[in-house]
Protein backbone atom coordinates (compact mmCIF):
# COMPACT_ATOMS: atom_id res chain seq x y z
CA UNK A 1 1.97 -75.13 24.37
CA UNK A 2 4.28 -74.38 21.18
CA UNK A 3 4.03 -78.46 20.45
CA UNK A 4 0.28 -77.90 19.94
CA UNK A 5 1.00 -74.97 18.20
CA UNK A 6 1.88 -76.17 15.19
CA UNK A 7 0.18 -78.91 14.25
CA UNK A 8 -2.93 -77.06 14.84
CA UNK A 9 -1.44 -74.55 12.57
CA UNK A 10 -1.63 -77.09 9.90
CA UNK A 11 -5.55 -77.83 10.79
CA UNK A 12 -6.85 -73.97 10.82
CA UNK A 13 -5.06 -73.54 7.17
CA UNK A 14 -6.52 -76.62 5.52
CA UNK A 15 -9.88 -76.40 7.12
CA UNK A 16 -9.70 -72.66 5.76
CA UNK A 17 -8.39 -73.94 2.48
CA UNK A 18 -11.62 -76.42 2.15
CA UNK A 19 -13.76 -73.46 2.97
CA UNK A 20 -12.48 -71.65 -0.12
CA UNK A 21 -13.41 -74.87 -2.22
CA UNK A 22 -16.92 -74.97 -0.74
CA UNK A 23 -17.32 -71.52 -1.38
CA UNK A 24 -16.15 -72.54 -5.06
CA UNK A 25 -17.81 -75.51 -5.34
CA UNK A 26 -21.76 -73.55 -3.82
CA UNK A 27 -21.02 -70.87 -7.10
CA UNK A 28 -20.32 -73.51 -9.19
CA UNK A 29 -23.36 -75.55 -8.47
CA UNK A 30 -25.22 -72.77 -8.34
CA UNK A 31 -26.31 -73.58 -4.74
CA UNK A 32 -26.10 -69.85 -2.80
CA UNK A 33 -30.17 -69.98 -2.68
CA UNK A 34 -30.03 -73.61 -2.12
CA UNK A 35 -31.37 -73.08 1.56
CA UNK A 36 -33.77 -70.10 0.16
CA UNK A 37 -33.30 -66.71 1.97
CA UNK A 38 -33.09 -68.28 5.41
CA UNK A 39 -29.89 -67.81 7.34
CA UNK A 40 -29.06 -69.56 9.99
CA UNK A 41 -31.76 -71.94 9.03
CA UNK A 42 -31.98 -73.89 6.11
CA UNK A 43 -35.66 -73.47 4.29
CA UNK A 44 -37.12 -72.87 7.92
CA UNK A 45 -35.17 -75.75 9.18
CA UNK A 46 -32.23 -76.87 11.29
CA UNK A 47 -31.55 -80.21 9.29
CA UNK A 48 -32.21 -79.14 5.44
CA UNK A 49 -34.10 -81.19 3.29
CA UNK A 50 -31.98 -83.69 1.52
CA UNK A 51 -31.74 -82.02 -1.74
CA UNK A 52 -28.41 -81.62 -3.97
CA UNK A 53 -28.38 -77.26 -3.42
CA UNK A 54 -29.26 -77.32 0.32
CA UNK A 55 -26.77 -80.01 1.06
CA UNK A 56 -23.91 -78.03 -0.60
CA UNK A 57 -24.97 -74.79 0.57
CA UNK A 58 -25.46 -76.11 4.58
CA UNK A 59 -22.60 -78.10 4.03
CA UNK A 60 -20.45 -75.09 3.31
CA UNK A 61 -22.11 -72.76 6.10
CA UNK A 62 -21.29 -75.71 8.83
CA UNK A 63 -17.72 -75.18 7.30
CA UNK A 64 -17.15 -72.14 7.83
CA UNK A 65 -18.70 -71.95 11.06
CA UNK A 66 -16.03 -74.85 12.32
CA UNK A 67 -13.76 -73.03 10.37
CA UNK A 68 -14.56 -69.70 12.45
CA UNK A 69 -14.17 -71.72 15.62
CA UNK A 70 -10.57 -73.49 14.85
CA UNK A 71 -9.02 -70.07 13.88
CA UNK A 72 -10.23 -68.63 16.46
CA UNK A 73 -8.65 -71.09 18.93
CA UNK A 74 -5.47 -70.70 16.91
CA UNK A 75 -5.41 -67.08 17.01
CA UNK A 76 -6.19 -66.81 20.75
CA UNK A 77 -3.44 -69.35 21.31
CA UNK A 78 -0.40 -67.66 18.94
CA UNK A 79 -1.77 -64.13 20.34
CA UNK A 80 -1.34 -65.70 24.08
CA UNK A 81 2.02 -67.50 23.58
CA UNK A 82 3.71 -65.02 21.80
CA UNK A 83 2.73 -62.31 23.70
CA UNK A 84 3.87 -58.64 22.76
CA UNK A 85 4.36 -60.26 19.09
CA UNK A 86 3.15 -57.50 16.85
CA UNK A 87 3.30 -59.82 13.36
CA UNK A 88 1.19 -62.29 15.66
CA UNK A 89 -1.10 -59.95 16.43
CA UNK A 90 -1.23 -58.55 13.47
CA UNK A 91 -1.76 -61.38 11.58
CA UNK A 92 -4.71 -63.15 14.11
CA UNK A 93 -6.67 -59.71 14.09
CA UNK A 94 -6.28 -59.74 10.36
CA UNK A 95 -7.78 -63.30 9.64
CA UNK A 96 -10.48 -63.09 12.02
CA UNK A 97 -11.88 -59.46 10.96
CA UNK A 98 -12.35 -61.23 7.25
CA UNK A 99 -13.59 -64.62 8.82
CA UNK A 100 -15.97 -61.95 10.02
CA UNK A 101 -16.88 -59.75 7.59
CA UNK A 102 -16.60 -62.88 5.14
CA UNK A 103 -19.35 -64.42 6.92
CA UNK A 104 -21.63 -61.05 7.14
CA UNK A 105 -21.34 -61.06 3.80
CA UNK A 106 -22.10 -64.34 3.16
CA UNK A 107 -25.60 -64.01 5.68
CA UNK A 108 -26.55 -61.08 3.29
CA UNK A 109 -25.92 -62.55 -0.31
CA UNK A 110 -28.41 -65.10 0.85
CA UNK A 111 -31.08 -62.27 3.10
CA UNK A 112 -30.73 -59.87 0.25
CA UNK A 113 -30.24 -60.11 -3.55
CA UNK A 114 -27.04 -59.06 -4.64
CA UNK A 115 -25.15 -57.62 -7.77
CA UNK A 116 -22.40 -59.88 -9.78
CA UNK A 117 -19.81 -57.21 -8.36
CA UNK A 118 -20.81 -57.63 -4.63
CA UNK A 119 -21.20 -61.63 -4.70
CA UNK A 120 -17.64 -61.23 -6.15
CA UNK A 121 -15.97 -59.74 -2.78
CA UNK A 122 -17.54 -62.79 -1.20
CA UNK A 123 -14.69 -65.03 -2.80
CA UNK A 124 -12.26 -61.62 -2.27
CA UNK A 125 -12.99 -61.63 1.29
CA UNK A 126 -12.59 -65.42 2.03
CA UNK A 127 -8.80 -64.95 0.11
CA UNK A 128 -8.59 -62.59 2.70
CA UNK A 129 -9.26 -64.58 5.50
CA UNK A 130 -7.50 -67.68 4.24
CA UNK A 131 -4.62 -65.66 3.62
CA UNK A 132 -4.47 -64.45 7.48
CA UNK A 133 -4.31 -67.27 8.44
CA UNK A 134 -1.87 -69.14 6.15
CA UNK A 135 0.69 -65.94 7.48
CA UNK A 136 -0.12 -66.84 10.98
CA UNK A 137 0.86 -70.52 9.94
CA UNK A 138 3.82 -69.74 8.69
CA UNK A 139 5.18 -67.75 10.98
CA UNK A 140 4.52 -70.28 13.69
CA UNK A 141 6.34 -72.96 11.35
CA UNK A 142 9.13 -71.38 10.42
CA UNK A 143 9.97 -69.03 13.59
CA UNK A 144 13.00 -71.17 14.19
CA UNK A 145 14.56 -70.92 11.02
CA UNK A 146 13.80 -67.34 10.60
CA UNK A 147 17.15 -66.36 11.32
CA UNK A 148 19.16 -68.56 8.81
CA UNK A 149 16.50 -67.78 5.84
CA UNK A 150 16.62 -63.97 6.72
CA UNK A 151 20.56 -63.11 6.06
CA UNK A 152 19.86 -59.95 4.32
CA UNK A 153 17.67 -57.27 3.62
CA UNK A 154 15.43 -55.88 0.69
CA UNK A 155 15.48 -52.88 -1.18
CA UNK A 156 12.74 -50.20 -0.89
CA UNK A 157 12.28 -51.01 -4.58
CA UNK A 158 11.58 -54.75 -4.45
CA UNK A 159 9.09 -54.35 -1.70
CA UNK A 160 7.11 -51.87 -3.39
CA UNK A 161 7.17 -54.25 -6.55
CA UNK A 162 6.02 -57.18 -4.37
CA UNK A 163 3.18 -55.21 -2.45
CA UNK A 164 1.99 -54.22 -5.95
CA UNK A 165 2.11 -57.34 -7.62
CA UNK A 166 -0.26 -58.84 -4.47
CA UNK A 167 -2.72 -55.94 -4.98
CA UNK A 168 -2.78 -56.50 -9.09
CA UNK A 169 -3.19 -60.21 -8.30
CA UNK A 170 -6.29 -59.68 -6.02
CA UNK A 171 -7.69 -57.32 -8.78
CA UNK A 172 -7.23 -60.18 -11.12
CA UNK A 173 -8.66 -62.97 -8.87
CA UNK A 174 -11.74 -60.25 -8.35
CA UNK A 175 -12.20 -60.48 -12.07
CA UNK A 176 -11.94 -64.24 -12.19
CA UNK A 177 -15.12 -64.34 -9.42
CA UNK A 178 -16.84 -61.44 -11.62
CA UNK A 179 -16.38 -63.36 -15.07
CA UNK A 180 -17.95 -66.86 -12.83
CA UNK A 181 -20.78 -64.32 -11.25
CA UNK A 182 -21.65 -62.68 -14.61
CA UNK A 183 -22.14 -65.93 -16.25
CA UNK A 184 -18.95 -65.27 -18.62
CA UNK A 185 -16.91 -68.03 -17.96
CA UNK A 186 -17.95 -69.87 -21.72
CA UNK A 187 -18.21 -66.33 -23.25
CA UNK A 188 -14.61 -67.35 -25.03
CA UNK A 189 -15.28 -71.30 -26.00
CA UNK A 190 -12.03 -71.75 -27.32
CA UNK A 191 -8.53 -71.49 -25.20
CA UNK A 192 -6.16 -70.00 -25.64
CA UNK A 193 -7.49 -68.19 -28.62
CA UNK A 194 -11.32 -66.29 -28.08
CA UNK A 195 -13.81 -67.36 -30.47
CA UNK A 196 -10.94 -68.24 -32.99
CA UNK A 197 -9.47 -64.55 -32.29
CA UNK A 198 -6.31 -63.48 -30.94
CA UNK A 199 -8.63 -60.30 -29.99
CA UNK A 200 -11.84 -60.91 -29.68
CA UNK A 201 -14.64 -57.92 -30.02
CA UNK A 202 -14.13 -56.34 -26.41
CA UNK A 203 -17.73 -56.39 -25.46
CA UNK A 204 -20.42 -57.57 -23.35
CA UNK A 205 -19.72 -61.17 -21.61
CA UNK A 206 -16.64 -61.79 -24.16
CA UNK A 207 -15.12 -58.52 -22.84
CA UNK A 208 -15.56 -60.07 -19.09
CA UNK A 209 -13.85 -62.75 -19.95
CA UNK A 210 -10.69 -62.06 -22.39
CA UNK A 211 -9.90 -58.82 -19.84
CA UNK A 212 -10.36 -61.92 -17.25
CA UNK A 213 -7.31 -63.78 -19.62
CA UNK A 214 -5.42 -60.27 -20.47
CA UNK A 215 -4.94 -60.25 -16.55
CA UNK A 216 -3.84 -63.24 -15.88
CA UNK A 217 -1.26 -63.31 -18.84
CA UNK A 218 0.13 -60.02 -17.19
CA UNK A 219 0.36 -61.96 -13.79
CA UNK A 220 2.36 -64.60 -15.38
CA UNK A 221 5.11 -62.08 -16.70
CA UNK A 222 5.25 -60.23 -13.19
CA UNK A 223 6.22 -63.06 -11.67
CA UNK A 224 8.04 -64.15 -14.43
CA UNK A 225 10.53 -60.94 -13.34
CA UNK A 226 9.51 -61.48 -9.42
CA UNK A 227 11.59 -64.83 -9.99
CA UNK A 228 14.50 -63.78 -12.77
CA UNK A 229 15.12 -60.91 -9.51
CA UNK A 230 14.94 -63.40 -7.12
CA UNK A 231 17.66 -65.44 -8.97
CA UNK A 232 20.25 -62.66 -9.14
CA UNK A 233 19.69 -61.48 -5.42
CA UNK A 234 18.04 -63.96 -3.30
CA UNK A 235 19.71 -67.20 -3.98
CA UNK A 236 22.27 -66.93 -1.34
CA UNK A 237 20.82 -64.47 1.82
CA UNK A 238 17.35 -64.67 1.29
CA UNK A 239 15.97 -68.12 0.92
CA UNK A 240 12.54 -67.36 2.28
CA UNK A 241 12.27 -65.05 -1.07
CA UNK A 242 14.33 -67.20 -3.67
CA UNK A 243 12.14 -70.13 -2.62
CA UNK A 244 9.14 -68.44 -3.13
CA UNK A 245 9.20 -66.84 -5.78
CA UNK A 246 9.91 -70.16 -7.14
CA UNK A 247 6.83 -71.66 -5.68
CA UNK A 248 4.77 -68.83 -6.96
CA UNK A 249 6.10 -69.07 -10.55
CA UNK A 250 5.48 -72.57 -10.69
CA UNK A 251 1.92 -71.50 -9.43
CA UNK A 252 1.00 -69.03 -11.19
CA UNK A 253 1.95 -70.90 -14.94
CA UNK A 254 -0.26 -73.68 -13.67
CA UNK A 255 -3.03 -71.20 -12.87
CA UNK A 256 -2.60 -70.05 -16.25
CA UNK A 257 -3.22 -73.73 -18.02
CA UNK A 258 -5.90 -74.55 -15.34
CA UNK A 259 -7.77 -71.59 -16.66
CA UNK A 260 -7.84 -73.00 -19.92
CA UNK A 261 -8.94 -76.44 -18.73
CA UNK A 262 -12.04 -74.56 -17.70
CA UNK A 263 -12.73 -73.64 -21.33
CA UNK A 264 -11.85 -76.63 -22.76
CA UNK A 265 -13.93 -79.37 -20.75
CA UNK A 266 -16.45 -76.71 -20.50
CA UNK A 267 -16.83 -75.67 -16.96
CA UNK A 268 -16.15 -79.44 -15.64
CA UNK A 269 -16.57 -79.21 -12.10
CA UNK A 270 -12.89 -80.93 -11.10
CA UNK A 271 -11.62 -78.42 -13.64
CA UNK A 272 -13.47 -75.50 -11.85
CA UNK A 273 -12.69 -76.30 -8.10
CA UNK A 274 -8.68 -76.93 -9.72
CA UNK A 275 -8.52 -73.18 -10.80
CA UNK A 276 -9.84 -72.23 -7.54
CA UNK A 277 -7.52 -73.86 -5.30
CA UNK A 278 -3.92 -72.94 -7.31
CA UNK A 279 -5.01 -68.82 -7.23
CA UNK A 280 -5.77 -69.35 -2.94
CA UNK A 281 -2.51 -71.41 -2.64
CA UNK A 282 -0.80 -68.30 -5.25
CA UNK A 283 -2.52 -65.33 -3.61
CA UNK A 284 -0.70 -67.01 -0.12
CA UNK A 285 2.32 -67.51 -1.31
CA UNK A 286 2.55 -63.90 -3.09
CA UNK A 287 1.11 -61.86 0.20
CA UNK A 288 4.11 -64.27 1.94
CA UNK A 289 6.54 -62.44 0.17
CA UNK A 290 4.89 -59.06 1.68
CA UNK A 291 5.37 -59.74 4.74
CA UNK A 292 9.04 -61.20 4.26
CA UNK A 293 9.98 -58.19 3.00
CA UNK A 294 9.50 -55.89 5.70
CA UNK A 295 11.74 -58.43 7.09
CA UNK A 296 15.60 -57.65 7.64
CA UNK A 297 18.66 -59.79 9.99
CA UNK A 298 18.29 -58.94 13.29
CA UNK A 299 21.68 -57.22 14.37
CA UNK A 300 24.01 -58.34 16.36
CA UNK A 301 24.68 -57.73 19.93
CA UNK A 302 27.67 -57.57 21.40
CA UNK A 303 27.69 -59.31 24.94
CA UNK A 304 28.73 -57.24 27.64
């Protein structure tokens, strides 16, 4: 079974991955209402009427629905062949209560009108569930090396940093949905100063926004530390965490830049979907080092 395993692995995260994008790419177009207040149906129908906003918007619930269907398989499976596995377990109950709730949510933004900050925990949510099930991925990928990548432990101190640089970076991606939500995403047309300001009037849709930036510069320093850290401790008995925090510096300075690409070609939809994708692939690769750290080498037993 474990040589099925894995490859479909690699299928749950990238279908999950395009349903972030969909999700990115409905807000973008402005397409949540682009099948009216019906859910399941589209306008009263099964097949939606061939117009741009009910395309994208069916498009992206048939998604997510395959989506729902693939993890599930893949969680069933990891949960049956590595039985008694608590991070399994863990992890598959974790992704599938978001794919869940997720989804609710989803159903209801379209039912019932919604605030900026609800619609916001719609993107939160499918983070969630992505994440999940990137975790799940990984572990099933990397179970055999495990041992060599895990040669010695964390301090108290460095997990408590990592666990709060995931929950700052979810605030932060919150704010990026609320600032596309509110509208505020031009409210600063300029990058990377604010309407020719280094600090802008902190008000209205321009507070939204340069808060938005504020956040994400902070981000970029955290990690900035998260790897400097790494370098002086992980490099030689921690490889899962020197590697990384690599990845996620690398990530996180090209989330930075892709924000201003927004600005700059003014919302441009490959520009848009480009932002979106980096912060899912960062927000993995952060919540990664989570679960690594709780993560020490397993001793060593004697043999009798």
């Amino acid at each position: 079974m474990e040589k099925w395993l894995k490859p479909l692995a690699v299928i749950a995260t990238l279908v999950m991955f395009v349903v972030m994008i969909a999700g990115s790419l409905v807000t973008k177009t402005d397409s949540g209402l682009g099948c009216g207040n019906d859910w399941p149906l589209c306008n009263g129908k099964w097949v939606p009427e061939y117009t741009l906003a009910s395309i994208i918007e069916y498009t992206h619930r048939l998604i997510t629905g395959i989506a729902g269907i693939v993890v599930i398989l893949f969680s069933v499976l990891c949960w049956r062949f590595y039985r008694g596995n608590k991070e399994v377990r863990n992890l598959a109950l974790f992704g599938l209560f978001f794919i869940a709730l997720e989804s609710i949510l989803g159903a209801s933004a379209v039912i019932w009108p919604q605030s900026s900050a609800v619609l916001a925990l719609h993107f939160g949510f499918s983070l969630l569930a992505f994440t999940g099930v990137f975790l799940l991925t990984g572990f099933v990928l990397q179970r055999d090396k495990m041992e060599s990548m895990v040669q010695g432990p964390v301090t108290g101190g460095f997990r408590n940093w990592i666990w709060f640089v995931a929950l700052y970076t979810y605030g932060v991606v919150y704010l990026g949905a609320y600032v596309r939500h509110t509208g505020s995403s031009m409210a600063c047309s300029d990058w990377p100063l604010c309407e020719g300001k280094l600090i802008p009037e902190l008000s209205g849709q321009v507070g939204i926004q340069f808060t938005h930036r504020l956040g994400a510069m902070l981000l970029l320093i955290l990690l900035l530390v998260n790897l400097i850290y790494a370098v002086k401790h992980f490099k030689e008995t921690r490889r899962d965490l020197f590697g990384a925090s690599i990845i996620a510096f690398v990530l996180v300075v090209l989330q930075v830049f892709s924000g201003g690409f927004v600005v700059l070609f003014k919302l441009h939809l490959y520009a848009t979907l480009l932002h979106s994708m980096i912060i899912t692939i960062l927000f993995g690769v952060i919540c990664y080092m989570c679960l690594q750290s709780l993560k020490s080498p397993r001793p060593n037993v004697p043999r009798k």
